[in-house]
C-alpha atoms as a PDB file:
ATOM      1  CA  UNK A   1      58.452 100.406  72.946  1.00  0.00           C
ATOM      2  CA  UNK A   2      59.391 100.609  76.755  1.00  0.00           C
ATOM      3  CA  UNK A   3      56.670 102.481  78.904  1.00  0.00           C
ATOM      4  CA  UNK A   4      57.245 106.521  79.061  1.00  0.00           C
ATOM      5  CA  UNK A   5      58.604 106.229  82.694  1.00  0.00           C
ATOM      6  CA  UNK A   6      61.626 104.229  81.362  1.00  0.00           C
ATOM      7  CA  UNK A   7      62.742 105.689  78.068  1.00  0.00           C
ATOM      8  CA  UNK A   8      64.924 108.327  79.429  1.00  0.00           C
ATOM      9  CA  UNK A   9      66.491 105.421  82.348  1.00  0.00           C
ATOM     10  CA  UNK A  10      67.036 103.675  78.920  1.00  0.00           C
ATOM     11  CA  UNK A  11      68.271 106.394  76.524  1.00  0.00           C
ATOM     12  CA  UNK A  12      70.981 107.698  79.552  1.00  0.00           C
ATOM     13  CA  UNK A  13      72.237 103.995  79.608  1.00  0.00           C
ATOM     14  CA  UNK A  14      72.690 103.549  75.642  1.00  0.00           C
ATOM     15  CA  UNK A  15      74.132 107.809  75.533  1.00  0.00           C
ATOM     16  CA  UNK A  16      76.654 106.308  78.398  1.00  0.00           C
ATOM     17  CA  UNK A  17      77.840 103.548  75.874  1.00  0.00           C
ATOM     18  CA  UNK A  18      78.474 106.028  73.180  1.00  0.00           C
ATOM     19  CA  UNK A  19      81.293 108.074  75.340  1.00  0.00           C
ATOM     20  CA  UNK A  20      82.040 104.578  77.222  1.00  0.00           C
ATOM     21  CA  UNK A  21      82.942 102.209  74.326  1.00  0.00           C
ATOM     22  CA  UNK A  22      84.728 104.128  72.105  1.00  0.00           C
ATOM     23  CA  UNK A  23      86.804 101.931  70.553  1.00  0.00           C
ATOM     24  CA  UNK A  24      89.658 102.680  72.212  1.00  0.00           C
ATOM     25  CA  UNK A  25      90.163  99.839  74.518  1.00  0.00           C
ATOM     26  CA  UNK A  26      91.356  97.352  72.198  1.00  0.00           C
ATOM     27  CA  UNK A  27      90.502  95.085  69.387  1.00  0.00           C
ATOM     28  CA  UNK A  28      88.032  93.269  70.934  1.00  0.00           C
ATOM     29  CA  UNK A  29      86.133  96.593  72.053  1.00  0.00           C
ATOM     30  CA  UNK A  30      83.999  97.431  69.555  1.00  0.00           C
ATOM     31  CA  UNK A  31      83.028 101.131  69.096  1.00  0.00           C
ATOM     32  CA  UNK A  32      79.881 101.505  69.782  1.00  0.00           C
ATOM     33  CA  UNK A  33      77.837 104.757  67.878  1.00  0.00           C
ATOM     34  CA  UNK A  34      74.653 106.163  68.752  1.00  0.00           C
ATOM     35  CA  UNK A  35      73.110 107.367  65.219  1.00  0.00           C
ATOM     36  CA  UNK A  36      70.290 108.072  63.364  1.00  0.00           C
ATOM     37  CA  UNK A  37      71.771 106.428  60.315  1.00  0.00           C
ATOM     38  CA  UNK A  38      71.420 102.168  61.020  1.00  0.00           C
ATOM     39  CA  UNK A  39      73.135 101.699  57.780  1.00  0.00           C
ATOM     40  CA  UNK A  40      76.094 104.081  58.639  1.00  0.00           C
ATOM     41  CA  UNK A  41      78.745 101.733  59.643  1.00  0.00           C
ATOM     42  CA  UNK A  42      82.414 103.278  59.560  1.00  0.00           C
ATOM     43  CA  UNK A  43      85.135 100.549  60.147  1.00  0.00           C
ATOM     44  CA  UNK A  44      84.747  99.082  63.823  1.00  0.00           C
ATOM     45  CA  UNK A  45      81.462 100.852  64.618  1.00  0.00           C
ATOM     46  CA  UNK A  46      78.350  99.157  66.099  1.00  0.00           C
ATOM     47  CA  UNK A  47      75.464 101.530  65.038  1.00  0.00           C
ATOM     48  CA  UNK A  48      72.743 101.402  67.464  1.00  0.00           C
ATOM     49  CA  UNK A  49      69.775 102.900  68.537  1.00  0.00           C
ATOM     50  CA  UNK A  50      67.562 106.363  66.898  1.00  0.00           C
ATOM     51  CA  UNK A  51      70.159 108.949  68.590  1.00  0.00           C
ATOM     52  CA  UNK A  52      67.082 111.429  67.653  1.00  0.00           C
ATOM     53  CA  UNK A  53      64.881 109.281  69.599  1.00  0.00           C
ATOM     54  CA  UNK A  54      66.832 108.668  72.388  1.00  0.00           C
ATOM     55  CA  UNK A  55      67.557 112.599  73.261  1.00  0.00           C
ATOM     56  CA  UNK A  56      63.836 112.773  72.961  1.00  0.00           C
ATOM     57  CA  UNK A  57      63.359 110.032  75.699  1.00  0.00           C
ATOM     58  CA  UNK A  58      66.373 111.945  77.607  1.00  0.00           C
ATOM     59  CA  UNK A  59      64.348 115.282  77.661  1.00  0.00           C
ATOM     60  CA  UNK A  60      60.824 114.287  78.406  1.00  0.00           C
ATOM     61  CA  UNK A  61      61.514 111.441  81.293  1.00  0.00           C
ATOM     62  CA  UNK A  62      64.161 113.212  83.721  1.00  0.00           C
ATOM     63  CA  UNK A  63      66.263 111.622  86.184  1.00  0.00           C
ATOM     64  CA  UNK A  64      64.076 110.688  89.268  1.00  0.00           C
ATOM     65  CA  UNK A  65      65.622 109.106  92.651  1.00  0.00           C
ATOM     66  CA  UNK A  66      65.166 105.589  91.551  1.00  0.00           C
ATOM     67  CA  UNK A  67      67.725 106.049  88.605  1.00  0.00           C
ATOM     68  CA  UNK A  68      70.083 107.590  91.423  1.00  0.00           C
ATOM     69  CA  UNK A  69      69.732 105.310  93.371  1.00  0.00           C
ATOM     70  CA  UNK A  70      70.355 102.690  90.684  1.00  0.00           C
ATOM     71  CA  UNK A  71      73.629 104.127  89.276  1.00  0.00           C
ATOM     72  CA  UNK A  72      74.648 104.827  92.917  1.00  0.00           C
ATOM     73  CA  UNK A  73      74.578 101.098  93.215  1.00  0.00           C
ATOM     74  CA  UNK A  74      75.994 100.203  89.862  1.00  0.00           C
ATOM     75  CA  UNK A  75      78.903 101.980  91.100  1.00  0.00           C
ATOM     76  CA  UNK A  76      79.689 100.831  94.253  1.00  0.00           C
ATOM     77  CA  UNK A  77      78.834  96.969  93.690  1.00  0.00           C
ATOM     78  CA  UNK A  78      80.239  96.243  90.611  1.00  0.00           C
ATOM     79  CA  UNK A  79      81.571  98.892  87.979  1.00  0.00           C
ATOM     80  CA  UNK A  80      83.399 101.195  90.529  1.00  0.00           C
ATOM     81  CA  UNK A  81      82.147 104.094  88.312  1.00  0.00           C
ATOM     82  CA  UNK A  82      78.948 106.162  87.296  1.00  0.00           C
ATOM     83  CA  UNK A  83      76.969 107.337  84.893  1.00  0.00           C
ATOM     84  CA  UNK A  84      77.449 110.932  83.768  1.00  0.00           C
ATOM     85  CA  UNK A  85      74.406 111.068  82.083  1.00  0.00           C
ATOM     86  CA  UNK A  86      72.730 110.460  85.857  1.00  0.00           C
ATOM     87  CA  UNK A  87      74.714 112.904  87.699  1.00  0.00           C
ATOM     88  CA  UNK A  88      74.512 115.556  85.067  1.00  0.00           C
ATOM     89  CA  UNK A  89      71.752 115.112  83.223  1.00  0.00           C
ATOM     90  CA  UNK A  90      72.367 118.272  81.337  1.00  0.00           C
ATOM     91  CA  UNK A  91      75.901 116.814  79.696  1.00  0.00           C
ATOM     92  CA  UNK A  92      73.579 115.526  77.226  1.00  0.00           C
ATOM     93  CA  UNK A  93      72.534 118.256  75.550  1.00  0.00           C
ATOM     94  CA  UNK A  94      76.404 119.635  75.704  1.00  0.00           C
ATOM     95  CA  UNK A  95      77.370 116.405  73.969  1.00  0.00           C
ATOM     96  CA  UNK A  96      74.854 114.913  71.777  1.00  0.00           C
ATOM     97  CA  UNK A  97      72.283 118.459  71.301  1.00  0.00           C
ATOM     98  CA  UNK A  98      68.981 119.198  71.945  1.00  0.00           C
ATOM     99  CA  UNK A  99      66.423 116.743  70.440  1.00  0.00           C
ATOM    100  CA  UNK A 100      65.673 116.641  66.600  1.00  0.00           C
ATOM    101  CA  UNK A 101      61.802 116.435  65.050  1.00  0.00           C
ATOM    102  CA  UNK A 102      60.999 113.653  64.256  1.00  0.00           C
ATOM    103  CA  UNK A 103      62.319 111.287  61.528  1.00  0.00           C
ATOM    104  CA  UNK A 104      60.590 109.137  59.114  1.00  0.00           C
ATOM    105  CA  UNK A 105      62.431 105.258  59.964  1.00  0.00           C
ATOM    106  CA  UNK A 106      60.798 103.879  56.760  1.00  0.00           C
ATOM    107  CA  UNK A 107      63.089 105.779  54.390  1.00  0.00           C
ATOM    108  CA  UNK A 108      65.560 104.083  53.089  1.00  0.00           C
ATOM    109  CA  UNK A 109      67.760 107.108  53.204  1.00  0.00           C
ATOM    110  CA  UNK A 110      67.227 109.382  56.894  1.00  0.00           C
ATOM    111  CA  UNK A 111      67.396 113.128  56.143  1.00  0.00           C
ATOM    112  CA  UNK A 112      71.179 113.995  58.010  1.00  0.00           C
ATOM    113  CA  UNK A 113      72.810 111.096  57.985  1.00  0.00           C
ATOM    114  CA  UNK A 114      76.433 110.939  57.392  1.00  0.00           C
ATOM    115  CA  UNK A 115      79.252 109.457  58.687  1.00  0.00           C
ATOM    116  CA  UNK A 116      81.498 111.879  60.180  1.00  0.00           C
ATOM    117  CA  UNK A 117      82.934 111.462  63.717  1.00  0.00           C
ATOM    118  CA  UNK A 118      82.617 115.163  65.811  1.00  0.00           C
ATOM    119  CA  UNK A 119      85.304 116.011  68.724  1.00  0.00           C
ATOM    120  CA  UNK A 120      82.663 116.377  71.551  1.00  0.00           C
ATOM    121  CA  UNK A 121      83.052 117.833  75.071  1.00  0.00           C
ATOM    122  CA  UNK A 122      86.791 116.628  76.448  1.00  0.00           C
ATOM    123  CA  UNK A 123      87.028 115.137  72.854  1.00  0.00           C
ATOM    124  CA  UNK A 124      84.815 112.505  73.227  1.00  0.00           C
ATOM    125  CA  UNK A 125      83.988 111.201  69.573  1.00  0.00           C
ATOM    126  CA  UNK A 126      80.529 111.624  69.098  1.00  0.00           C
ATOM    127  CA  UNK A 127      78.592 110.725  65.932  1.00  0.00           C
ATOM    128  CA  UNK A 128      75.530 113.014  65.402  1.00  0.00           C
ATOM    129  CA  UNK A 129      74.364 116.080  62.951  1.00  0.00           C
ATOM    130  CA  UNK A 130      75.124 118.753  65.886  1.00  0.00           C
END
């Protein structure tokens, strides 16, 4: 597990693949889907990542200067655009929802999974139970 200072630098990178890499750029772009169901694979989707766990990470390690500072860079040395999730930390909730308890990862079946794609903010495809 990263340390507690880093989950929510970590969990704002993996909620800006979600909207990024939708699976709309092409073949070769796969969709990528933050979920809480790692067997829940709908055709072209790369399930990654607890989403339940990462909004946790989100709320209880907020954006601090260094992250600014890092995405400010990002932008203007090599991707020539930011991270939302950075600038507006409070898109996440708006997006993804507020954090879920706790789930048990040792199921074999996760309590709300499913495999439904939701129109999100600007209709960015998000994959969640909000």
């Amino acid at each position: 597990m990263p340390p507690a200072n880093m989950r929510g630098d970590l969990a704002r990178a993996l909620l800006y693949m979600d909207v990024r890499y939708d699976g709309d750029e092409g073949e070769n772009v796969p969709d990528l889907v933050l979920t809480d169901c790692p067997s829940d694979s709908g055709e072209g989707a790369t399930n990654m990542g607890f989403l339940s766990d990462l909004l946790r990470w989100h709320a209880s390690d907020p954006v601090d200067n260094q992250e600014r500072i890092r995405n400010e860079k990002i932008c203007s040395r090599y991707q020539g655009n930011r991270n939302m999730f950075v600038d507006f930390p409070e898109m996440v909730e708006k997006i993804f929802g507020e954090p879920a308890v706790a789930i048990d990862k040792t199921a074999h079946v996760y309590p709300g999974c499913f495999s439904e794609h939701h129109e999100g903010v600007g209709g960015l495809r998000i994959n969640s139970k909000y």
